[in-house]
N, C-alpha and C. Protein backbone atom coordinates (compact mmCIF):
# COMPACT_ATOMS: atom_id res chain seq x y z
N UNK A 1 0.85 -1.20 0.00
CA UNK A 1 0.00 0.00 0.00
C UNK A 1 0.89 1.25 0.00
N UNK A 2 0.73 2.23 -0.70
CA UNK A 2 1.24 3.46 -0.91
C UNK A 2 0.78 4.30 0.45
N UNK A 3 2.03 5.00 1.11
CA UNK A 3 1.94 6.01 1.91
C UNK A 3 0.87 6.80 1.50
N UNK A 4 -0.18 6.94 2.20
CA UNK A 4 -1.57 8.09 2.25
C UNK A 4 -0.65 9.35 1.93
N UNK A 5 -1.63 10.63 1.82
CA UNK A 5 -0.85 11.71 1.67
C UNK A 5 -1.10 12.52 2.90
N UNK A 6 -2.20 12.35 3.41
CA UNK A 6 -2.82 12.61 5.20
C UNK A 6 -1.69 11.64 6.36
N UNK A 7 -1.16 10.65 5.86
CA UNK A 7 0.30 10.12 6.72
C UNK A 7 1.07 11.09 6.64
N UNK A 8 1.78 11.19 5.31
CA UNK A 8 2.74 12.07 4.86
C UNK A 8 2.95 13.29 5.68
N UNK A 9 1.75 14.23 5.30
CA UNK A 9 1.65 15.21 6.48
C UNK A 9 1.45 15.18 8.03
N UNK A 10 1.14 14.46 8.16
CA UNK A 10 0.79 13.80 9.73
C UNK A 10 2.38 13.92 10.01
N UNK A 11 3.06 12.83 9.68
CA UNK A 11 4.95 12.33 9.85
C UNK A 11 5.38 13.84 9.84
N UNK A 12 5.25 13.75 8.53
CA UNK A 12 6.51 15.63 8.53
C UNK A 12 5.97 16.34 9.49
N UNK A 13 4.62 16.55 9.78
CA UNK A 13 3.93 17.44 10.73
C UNK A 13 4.51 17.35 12.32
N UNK A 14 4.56 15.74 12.58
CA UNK A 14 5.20 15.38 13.53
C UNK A 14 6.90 15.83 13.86
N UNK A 15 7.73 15.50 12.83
CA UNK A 15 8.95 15.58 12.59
C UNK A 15 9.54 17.82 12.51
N UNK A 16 8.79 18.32 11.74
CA UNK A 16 8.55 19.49 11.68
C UNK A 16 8.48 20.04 13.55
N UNK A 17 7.91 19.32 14.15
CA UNK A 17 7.64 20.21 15.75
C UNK A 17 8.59 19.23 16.50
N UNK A 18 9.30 18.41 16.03
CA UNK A 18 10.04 17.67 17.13
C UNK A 18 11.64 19.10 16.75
N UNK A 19 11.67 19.39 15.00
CA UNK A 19 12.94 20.13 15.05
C UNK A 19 12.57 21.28 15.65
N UNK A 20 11.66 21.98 15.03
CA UNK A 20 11.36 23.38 15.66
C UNK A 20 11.67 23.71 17.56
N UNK A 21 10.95 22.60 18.06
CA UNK A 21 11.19 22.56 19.58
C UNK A 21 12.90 22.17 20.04
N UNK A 22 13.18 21.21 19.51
CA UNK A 22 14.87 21.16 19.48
C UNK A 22 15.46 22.21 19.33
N UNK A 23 15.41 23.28 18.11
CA UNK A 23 16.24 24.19 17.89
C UNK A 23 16.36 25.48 18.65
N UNK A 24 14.80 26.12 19.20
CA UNK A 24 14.48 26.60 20.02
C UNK A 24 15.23 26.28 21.29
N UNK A 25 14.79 25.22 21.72
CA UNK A 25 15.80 25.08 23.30
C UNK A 25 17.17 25.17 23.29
N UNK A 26 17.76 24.86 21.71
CA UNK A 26 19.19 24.68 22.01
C UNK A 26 19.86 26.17 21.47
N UNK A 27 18.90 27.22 21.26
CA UNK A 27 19.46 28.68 20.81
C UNK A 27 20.09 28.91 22.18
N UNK A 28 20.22 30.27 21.53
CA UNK A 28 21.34 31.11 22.36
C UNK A 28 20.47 32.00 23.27
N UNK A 29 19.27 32.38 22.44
CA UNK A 29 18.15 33.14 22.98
C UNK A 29 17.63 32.57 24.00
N UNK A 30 16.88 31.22 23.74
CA UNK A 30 16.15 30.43 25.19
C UNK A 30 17.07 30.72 25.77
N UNK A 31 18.05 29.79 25.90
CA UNK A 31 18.88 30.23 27.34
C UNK A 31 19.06 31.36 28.11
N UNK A 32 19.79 32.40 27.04
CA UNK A 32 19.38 34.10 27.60
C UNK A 32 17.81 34.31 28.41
N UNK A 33 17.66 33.59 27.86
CA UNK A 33 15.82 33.91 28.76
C UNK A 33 15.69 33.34 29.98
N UNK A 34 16.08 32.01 29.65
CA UNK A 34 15.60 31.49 31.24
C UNK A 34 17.13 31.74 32.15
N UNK A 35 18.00 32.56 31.98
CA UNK A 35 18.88 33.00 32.88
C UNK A 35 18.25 34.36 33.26
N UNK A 36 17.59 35.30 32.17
CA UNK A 36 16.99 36.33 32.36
C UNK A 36 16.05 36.05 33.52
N UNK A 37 14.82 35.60 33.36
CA UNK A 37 13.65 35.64 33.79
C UNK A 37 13.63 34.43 34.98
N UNK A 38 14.84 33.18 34.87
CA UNK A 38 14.76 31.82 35.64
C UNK A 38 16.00 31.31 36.03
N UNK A 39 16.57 32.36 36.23
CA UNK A 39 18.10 31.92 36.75
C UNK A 39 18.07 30.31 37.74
N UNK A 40 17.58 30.43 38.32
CA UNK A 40 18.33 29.47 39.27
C UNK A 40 17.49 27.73 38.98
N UNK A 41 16.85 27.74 37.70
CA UNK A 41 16.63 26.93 36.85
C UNK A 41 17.97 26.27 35.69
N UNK A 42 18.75 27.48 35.50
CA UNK A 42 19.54 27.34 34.40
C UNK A 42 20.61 25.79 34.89
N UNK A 43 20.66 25.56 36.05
CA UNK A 43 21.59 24.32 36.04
C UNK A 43 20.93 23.10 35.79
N UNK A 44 19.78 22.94 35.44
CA UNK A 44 19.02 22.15 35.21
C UNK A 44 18.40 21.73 33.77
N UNK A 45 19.10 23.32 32.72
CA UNK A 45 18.75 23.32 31.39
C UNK A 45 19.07 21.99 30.33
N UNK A 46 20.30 22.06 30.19
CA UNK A 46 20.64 21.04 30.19
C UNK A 46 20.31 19.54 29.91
N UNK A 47 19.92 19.25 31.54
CA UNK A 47 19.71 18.02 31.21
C UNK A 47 18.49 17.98 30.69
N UNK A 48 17.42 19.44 31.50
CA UNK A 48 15.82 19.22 30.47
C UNK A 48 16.22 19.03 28.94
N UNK A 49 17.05 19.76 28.35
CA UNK A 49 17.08 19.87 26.92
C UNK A 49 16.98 18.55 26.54
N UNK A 50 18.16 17.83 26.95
CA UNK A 50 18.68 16.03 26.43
C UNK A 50 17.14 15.27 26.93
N UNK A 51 16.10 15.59 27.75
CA UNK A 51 15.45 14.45 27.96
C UNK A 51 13.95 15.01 27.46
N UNK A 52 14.36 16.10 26.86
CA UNK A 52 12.78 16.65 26.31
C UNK A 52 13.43 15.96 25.04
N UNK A 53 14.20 16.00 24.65
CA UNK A 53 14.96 15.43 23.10
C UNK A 53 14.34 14.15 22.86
N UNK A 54 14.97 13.15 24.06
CA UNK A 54 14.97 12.01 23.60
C UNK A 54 13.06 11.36 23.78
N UNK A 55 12.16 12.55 24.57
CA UNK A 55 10.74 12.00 24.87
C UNK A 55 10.15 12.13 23.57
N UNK A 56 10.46 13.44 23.18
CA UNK A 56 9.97 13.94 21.92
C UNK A 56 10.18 13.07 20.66
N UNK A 57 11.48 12.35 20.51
CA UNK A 57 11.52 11.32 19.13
C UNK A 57 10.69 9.99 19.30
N UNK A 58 10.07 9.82 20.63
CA UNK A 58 8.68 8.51 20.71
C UNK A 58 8.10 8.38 19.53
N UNK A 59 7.09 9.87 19.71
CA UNK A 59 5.73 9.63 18.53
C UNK A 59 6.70 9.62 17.45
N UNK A 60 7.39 10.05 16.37
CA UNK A 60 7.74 9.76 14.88
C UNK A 60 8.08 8.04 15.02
N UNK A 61 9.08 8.04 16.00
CA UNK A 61 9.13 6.60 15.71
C UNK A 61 8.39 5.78 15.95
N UNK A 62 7.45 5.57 16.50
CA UNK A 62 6.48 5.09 16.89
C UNK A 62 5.32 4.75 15.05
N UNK A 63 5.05 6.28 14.73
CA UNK A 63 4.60 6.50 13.08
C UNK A 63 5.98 5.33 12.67
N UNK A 64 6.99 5.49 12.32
CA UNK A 64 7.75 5.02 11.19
C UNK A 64 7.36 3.60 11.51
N UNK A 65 7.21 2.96 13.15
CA UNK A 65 7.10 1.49 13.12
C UNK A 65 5.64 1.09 12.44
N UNK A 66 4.49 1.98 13.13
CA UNK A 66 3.15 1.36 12.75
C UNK A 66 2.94 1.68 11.11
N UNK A 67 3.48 2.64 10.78
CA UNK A 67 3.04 2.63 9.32
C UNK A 67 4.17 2.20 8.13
N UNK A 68 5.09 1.70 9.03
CA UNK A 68 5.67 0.56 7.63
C UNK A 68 5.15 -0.40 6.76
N UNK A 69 5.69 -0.46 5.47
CA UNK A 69 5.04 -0.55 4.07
C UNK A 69 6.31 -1.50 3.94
N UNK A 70 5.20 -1.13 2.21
CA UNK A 70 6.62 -2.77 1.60
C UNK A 70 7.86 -1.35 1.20
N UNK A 71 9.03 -1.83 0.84
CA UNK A 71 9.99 -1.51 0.56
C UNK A 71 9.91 -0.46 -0.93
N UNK A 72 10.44 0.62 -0.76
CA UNK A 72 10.76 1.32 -1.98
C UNK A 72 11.97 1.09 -2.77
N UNK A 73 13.67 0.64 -2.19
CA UNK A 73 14.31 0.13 -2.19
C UNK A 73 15.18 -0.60 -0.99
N UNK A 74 15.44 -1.50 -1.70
CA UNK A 74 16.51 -2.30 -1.08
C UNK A 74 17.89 -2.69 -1.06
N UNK A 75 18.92 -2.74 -0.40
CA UNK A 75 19.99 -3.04 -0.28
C UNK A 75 20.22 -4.32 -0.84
N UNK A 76 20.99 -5.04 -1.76
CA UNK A 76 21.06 -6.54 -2.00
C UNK A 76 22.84 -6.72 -2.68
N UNK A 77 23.01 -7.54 -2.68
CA UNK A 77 24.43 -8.11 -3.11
C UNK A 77 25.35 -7.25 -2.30
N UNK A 78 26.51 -6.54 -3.26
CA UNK A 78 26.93 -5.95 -3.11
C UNK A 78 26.92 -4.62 -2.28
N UNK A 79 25.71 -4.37 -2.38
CA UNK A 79 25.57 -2.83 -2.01
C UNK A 79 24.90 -3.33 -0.41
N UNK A 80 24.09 -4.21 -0.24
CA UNK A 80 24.04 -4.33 0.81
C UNK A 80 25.25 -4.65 2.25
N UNK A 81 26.61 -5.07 1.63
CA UNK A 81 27.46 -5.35 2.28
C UNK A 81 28.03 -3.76 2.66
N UNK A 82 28.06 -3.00 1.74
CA UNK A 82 28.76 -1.86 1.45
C UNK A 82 27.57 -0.78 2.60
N UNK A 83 26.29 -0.92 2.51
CA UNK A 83 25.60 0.11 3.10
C UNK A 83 25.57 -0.46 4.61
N UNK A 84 25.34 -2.14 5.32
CA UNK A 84 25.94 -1.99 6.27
C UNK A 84 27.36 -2.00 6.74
N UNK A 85 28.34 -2.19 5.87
CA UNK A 85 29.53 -2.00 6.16
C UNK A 85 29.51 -0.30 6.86
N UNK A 86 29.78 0.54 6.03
CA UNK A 86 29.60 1.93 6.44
C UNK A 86 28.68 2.56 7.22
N UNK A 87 27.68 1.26 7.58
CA UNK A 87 26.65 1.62 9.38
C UNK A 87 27.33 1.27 10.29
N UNK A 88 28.07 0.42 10.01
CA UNK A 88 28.84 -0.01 11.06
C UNK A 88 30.16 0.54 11.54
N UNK A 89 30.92 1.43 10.42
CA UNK A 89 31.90 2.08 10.56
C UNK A 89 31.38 3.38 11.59
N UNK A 90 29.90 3.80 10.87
CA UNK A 90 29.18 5.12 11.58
C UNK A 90 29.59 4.92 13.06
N UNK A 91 28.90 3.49 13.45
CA UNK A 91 28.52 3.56 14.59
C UNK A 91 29.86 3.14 15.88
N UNK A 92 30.69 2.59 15.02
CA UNK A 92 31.99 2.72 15.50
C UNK A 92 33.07 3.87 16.19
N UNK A 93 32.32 4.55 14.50
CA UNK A 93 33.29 6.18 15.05
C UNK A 93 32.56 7.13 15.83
N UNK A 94 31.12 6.68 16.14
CA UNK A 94 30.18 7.46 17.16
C UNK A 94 31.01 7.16 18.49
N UNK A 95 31.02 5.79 18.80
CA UNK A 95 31.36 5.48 20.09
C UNK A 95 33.11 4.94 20.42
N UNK A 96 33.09 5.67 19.24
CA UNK A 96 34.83 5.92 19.77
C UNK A 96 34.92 7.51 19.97
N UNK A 97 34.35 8.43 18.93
CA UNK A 97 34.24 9.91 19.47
C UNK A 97 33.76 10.46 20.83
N UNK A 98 33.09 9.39 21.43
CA UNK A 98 32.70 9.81 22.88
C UNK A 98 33.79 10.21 23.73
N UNK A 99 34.76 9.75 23.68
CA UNK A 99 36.17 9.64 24.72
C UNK A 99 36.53 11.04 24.73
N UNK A 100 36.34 11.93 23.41
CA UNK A 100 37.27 12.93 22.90
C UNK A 100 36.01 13.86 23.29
N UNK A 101 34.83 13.45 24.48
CA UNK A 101 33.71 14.52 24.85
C UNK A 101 33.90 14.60 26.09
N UNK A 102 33.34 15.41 26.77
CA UNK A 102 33.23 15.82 27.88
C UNK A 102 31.38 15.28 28.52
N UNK A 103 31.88 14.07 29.02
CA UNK A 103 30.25 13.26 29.23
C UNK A 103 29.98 14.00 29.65
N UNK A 104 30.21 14.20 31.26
CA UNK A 104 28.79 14.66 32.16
C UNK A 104 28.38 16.16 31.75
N UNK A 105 29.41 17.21 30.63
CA UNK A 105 28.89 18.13 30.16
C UNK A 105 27.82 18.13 29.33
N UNK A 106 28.29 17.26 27.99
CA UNK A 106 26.92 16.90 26.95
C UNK A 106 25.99 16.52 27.39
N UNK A 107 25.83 15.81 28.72
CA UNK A 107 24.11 15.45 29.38
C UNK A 107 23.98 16.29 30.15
N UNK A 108 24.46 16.94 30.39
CA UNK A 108 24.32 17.91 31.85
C UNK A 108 24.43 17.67 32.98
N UNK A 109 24.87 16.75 33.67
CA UNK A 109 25.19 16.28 34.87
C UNK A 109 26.73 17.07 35.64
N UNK A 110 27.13 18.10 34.86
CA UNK A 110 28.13 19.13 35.63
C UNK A 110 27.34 20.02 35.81
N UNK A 111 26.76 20.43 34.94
CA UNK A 111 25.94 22.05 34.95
C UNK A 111 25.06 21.78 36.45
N UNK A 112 24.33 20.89 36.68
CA UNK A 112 23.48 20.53 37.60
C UNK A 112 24.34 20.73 38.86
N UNK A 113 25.74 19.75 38.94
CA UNK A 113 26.12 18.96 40.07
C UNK A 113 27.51 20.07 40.44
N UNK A 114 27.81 21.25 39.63
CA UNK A 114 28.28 22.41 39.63
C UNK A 114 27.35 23.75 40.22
N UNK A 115 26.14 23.52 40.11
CA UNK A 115 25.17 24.51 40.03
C UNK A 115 26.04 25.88 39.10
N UNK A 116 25.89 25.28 37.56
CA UNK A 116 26.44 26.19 36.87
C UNK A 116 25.06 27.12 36.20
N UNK A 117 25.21 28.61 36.12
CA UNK A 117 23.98 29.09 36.10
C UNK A 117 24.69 30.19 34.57
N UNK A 118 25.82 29.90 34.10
CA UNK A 118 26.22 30.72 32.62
C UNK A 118 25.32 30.12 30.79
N UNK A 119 25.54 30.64 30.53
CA UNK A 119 24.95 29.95 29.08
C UNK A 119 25.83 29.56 28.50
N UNK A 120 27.02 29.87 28.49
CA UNK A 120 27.59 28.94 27.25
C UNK A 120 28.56 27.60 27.50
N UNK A 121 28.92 26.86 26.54
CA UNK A 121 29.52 25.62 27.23
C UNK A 121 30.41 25.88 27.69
N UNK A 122 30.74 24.66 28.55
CA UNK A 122 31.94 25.32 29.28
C UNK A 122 33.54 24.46 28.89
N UNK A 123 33.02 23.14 27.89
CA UNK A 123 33.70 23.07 27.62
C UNK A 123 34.93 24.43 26.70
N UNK A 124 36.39 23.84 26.86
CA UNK A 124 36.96 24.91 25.89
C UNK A 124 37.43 24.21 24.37
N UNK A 125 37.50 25.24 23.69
CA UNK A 125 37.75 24.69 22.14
C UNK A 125 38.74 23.87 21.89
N UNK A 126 38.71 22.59 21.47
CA UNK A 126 39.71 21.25 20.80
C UNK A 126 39.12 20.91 20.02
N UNK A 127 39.85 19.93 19.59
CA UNK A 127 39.99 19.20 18.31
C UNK A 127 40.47 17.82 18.29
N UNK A 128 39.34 17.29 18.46
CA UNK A 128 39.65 15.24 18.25
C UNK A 128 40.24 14.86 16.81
N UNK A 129 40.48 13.49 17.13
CA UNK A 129 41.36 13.30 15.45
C UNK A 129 39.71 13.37 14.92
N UNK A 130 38.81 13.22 15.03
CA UNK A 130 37.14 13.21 13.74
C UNK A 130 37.39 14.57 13.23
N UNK A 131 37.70 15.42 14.43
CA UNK A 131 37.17 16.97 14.22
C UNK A 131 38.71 17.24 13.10
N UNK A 132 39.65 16.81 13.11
CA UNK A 132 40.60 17.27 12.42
C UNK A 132 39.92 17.44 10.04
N UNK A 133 38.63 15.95 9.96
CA UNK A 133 38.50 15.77 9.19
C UNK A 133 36.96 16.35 8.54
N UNK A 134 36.37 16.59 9.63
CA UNK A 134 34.86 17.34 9.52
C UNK A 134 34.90 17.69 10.71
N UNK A 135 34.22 18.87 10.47
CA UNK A 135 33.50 19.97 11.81
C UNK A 135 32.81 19.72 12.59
N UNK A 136 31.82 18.42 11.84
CA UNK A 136 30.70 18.07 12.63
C UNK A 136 30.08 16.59 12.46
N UNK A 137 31.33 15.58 13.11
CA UNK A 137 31.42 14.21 12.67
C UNK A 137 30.23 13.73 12.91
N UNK A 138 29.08 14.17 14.29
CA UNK A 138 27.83 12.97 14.60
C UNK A 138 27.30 13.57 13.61
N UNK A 139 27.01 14.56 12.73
CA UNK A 139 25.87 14.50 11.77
C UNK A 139 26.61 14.03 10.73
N UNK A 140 27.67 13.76 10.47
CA UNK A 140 27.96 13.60 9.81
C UNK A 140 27.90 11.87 9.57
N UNK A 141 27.92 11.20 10.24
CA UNK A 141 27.32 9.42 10.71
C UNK A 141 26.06 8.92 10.30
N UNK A 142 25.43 10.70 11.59
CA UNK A 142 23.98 10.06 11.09
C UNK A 142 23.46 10.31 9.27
N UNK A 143 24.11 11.04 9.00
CA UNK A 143 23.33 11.09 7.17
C UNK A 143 23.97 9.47 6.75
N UNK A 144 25.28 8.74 7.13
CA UNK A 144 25.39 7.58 7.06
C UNK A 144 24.27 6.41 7.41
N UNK A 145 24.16 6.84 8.66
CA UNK A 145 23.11 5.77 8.96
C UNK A 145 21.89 6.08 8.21
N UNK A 146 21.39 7.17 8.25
CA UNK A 146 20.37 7.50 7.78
C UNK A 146 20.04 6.74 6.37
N UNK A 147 21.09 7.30 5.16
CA UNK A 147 21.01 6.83 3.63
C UNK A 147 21.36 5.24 3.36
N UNK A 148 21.63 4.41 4.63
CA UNK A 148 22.31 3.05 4.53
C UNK A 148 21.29 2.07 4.32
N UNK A 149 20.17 2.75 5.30
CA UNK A 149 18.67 1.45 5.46
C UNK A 149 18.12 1.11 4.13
N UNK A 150 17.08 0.28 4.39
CA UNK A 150 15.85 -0.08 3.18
C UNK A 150 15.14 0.86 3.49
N UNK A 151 14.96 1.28 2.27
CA UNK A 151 13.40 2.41 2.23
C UNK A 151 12.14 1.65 1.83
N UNK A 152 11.40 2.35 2.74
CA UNK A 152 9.76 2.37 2.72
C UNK A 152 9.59 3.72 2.72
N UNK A 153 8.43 4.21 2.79
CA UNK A 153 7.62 5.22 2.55
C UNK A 153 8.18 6.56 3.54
N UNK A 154 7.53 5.90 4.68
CA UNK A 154 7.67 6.43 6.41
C UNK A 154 8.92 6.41 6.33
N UNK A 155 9.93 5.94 5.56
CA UNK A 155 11.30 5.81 6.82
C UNK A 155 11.49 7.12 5.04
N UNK A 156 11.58 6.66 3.90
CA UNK A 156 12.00 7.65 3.12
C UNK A 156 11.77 9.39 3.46
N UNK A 157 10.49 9.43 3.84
CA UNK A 157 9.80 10.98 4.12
C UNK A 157 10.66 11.10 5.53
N UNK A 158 11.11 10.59 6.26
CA UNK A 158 11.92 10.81 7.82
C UNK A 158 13.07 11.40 7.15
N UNK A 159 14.14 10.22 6.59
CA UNK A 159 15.19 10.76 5.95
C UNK A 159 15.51 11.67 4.91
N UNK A 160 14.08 12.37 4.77
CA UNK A 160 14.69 13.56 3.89
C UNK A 160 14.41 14.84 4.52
N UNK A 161 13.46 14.53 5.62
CA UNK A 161 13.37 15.74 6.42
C UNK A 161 14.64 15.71 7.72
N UNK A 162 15.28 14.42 8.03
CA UNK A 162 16.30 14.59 8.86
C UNK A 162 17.10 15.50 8.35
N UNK A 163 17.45 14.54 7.49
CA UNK A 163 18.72 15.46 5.94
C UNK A 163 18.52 16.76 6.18
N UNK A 164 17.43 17.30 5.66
CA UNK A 164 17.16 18.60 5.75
C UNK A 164 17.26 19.44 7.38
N UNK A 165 17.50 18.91 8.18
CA UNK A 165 16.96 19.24 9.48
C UNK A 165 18.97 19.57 9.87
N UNK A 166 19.27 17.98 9.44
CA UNK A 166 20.95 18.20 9.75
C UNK A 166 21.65 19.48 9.06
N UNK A 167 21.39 19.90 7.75
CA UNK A 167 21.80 20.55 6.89
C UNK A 167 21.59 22.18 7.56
N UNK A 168 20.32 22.49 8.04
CA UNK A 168 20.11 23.08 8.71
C UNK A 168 20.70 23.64 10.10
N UNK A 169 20.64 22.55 11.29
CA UNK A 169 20.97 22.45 11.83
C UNK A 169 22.29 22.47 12.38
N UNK A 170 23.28 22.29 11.69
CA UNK A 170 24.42 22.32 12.11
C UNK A 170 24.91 23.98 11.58
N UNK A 171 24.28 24.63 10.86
CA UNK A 171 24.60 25.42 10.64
C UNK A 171 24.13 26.87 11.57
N UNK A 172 22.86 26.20 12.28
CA UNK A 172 22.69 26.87 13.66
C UNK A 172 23.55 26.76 14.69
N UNK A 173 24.39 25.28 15.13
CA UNK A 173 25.28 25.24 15.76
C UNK A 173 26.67 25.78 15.65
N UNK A 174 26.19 26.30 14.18
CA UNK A 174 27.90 26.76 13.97
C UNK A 174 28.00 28.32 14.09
N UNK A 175 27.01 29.26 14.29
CA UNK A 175 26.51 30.22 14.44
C UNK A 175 26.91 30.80 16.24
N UNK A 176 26.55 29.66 17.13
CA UNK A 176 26.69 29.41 18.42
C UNK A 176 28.52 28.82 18.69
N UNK A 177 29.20 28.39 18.02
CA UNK A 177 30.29 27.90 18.29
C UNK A 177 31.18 29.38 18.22
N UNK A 178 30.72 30.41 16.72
CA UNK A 178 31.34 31.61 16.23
C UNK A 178 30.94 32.53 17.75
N UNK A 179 29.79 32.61 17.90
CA UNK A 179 29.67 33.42 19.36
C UNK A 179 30.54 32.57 20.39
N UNK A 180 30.65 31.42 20.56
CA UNK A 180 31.84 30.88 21.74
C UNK A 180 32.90 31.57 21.26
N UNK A 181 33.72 30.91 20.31
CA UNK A 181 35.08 30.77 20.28
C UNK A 181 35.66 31.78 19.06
N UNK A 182 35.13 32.70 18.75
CA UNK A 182 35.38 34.00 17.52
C UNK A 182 36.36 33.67 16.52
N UNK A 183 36.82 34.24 16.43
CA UNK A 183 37.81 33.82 15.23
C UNK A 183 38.64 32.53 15.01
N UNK A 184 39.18 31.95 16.13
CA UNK A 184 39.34 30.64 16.19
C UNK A 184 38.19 29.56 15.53
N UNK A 185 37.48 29.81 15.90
CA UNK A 185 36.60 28.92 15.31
C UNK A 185 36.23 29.71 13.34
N UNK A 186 36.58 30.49 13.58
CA UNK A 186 36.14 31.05 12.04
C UNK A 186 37.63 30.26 11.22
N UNK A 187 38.68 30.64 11.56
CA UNK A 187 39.64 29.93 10.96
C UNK A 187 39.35 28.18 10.75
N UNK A 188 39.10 27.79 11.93
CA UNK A 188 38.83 26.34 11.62
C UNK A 188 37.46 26.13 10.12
N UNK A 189 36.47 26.73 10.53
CA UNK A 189 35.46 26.77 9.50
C UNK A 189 36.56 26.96 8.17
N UNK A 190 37.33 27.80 8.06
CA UNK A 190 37.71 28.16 6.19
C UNK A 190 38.64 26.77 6.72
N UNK A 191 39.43 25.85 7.46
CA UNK A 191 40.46 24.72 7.20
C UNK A 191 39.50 23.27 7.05
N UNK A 192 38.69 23.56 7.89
CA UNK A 192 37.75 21.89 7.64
C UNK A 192 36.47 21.83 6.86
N UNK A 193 35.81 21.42 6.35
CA UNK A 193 34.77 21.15 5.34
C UNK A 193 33.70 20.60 7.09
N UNK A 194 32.33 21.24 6.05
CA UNK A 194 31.52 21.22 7.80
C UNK A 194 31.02 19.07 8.04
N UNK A 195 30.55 18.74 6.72
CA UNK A 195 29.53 17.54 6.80
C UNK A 195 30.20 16.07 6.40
N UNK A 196 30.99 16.77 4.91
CA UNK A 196 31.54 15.56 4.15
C UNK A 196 33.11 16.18 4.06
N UNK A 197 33.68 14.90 4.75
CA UNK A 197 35.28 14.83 4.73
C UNK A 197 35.98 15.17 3.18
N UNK A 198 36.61 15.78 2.83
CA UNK A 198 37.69 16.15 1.73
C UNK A 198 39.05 16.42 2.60
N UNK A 199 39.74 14.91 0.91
CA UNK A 199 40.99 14.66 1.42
C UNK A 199 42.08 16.02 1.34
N UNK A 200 41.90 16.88 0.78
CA UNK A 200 42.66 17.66 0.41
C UNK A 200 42.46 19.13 1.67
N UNK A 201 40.95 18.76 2.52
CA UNK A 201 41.04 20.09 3.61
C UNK A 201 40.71 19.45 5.05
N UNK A 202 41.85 19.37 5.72
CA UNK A 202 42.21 18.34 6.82
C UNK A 202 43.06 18.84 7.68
N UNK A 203 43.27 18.80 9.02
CA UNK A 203 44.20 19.74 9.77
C UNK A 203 45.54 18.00 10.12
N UNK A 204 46.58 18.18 10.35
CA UNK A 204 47.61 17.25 10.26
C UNK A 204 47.42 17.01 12.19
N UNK A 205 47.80 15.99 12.86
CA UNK A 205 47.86 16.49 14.21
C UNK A 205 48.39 17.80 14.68
């Protein structure tokens, strides 16, 4: 059965308010606000952000499971070795890039257990061997994982609004990195390519 076109909109509709609410919390502005108006909330931002995140991706996935269809394409022979080969590399270099993070910052469990009440991270500016080759290695995985699966309907209309969402998105984060770290970070932007690695613009250790 062909994806309805009342699904269609339903999904993106869904997917549409899961980014909008993401991007919102993770500006520069919310925060300014609830330090403005809710200071002694702000050590707690944080971790609300990461767990309003992860409540909020339920309902889509929830849509992508109940309204799976037959296949639009499929992975087979060759290419199937090749598309999970390179899920598997993704998910490799996800959880090897963790080391080169600052855990209890990215969940918030310093900001809290600091009672840190500033807006901006507190990590300071480095550079992991990922970051030497892209700016922004987890989105850069997930468009891996993302383009690797079998398509159906539901999962095709997800992955082109992720796509679109990452494409987006990182370019809000990079907006927020230029207010952290000023020109340092502007230099890095003209040496590394933001999404897709090129061999020729790469920082050496």
């Amino acid at each position: 059965m062909e994806l309805a076109t009342d699904r269609i909109l339903i999904l993106a509709g869904v997917w549409l308010f899961y980014f909008v609410v993401h991007s919102v919390m993770a500006s520069l502005a919310a925060k300014q606000w609830v330090v403005a108006h809710w200071p002694s909330a702000m050590p707690l931002y944080r971790l609300c952000f990461n767990f309003v995140a992860v409540v909020m991706l339920i309902p889509p996935l929830l849509l992508i499971y109940y309204w799976h269809g037959p296949f639009l394409w499929q992975w087979t022979g060759f290419g199937w070795w090749l598309a999970n080969g390179l899920s598997l590399l993704a998910v490799i270099g996800f959880f090897w890039s963790l080391k080169y993070y600052d855990g209890d910052e990215f969940i918030g469990l310093r900001q809290w257990r600091e009672r840190e009440g500033r807006v901006e991270d507190q990590e300071h500016f480095h550079i992991s061997p990922l970051h030497r080759h892209v700016r922004h290695p987890w989105y850069a995985f997930g468009l891996v994982l993302i383009w690797s699966r079998d398509m159906d309907g539901v999962i095709l209309v997800s992955s082109l609004l992720m796509t679109l969402y990452f494409l987006i998105g990182y370019r809000l984060e990079e907006r927020k990195l230029v207010a952290y770290h000023g020109e340092t970070y502007r230099i890095y932007q003209r040496r590394v390519p933001g999404l897709i690695p090129m061999p020729w613009k790469t920082l050496s250790p």
